[in-house]
C-alpha atoms as a PDB file:
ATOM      1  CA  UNK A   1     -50.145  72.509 117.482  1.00  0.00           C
ATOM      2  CA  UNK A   2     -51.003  70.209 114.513  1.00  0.00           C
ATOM      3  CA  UNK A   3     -52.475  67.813 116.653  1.00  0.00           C
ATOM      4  CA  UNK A   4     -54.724  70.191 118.649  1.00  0.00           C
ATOM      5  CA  UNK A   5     -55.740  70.968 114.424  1.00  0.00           C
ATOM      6  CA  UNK A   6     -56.249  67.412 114.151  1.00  0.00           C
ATOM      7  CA  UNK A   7     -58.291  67.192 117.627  1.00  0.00           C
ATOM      8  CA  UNK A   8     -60.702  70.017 116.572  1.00  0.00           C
ATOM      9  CA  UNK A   9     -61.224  68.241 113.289  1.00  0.00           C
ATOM     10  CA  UNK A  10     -62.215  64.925 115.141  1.00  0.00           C
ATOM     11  CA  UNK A  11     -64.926  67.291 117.125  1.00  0.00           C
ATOM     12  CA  UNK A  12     -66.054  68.681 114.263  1.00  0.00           C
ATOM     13  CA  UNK A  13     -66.766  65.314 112.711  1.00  0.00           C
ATOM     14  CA  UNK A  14     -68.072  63.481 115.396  1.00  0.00           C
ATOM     15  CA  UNK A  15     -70.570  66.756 115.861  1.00  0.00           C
ATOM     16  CA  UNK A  16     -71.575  66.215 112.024  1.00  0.00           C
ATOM     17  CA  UNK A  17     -72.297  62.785 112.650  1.00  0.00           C
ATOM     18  CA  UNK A  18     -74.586  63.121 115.458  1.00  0.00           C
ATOM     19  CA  UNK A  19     -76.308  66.306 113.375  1.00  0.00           C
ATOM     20  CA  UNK A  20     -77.026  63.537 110.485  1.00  0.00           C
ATOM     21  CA  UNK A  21     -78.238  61.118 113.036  1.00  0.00           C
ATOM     22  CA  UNK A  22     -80.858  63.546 115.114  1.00  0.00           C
ATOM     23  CA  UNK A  23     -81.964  64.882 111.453  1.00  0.00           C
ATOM     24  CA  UNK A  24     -82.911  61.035 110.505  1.00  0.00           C
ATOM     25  CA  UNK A  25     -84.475  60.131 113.896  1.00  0.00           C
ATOM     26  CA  UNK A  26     -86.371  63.684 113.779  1.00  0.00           C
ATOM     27  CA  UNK A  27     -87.772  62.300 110.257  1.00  0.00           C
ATOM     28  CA  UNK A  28     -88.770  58.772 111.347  1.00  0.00           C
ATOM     29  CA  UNK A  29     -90.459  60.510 114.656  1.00  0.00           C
ATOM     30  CA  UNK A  30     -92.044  63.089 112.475  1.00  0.00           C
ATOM     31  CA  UNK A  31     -93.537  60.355 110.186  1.00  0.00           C
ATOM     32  CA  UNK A  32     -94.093  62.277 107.508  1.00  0.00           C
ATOM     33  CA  UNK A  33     -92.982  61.394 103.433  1.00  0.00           C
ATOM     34  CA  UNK A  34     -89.588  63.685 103.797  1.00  0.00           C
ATOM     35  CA  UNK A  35     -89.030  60.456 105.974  1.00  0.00           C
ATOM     36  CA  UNK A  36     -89.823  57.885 103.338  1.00  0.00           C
ATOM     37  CA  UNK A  37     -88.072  59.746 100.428  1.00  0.00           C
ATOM     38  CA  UNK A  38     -84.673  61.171 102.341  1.00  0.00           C
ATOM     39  CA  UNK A  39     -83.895  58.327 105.445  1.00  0.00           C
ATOM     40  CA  UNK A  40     -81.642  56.470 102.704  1.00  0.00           C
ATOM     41  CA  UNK A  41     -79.710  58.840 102.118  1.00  0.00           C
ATOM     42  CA  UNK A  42     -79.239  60.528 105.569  1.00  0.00           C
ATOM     43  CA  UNK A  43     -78.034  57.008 106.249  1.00  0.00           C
ATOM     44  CA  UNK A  44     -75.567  57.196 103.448  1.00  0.00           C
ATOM     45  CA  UNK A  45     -74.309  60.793 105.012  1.00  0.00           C
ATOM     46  CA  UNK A  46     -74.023  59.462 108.483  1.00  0.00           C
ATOM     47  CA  UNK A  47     -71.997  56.118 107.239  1.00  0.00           C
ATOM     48  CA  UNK A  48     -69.519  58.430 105.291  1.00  0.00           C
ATOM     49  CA  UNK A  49     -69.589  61.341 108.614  1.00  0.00           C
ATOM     50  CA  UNK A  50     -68.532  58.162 110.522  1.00  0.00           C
ATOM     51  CA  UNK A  51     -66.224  56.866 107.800  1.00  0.00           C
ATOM     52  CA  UNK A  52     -64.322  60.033 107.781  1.00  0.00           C
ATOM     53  CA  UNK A  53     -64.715  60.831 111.988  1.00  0.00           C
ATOM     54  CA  UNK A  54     -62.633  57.306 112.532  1.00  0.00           C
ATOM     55  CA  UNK A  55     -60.000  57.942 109.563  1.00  0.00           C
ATOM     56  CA  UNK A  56     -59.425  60.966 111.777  1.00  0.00           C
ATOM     57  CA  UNK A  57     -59.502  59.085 115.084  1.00  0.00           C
ATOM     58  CA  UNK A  58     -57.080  56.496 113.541  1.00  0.00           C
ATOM     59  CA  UNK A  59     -54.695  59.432 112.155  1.00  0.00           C
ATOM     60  CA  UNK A  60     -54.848  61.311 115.960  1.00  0.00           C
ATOM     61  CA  UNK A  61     -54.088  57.928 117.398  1.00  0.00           C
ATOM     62  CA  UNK A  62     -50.849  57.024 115.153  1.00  0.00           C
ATOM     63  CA  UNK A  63     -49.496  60.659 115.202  1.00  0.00           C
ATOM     64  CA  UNK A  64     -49.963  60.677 119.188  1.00  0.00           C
ATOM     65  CA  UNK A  65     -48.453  57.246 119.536  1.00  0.00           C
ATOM     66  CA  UNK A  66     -45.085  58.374 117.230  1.00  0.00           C
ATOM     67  CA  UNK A  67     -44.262  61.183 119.289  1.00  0.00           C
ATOM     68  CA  UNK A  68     -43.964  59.355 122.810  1.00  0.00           C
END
């Protein structure tokens, strides 16, 4: 059951992570200044979204692999 927790959680992250992403190509495609004055730090989100979505990939992977 914690694993299927831990599964959602991964979803959930890897969802948050492509949000970030289509939000900063929606800007650049837009062209407009929200671009020019938010892209850096949509970047930043996206790095830590990632960051956190393989922390959790790592952790599914090591608690899978300990109960075979």
């Amino acid at each position: 059951m914690g694993s299927d927790a831990l599964f959602i959680l991964i979803v959930l992250a890897c969802l948050a992570v492509v949000v970030v992403l289509m939000l900063g190509l929606g800007g650049f495609a837009k062209g407009s200044g929200w671009a020019k004055t938010n892209s850096n730090k949509l970047m930043r989100y996206r790095i830590g979204a990632q960051f956190v979505a393989v922390l959790l990939i790592l952790a599914y992977v090591a608690l899978r692999g300990t109960g075979n």
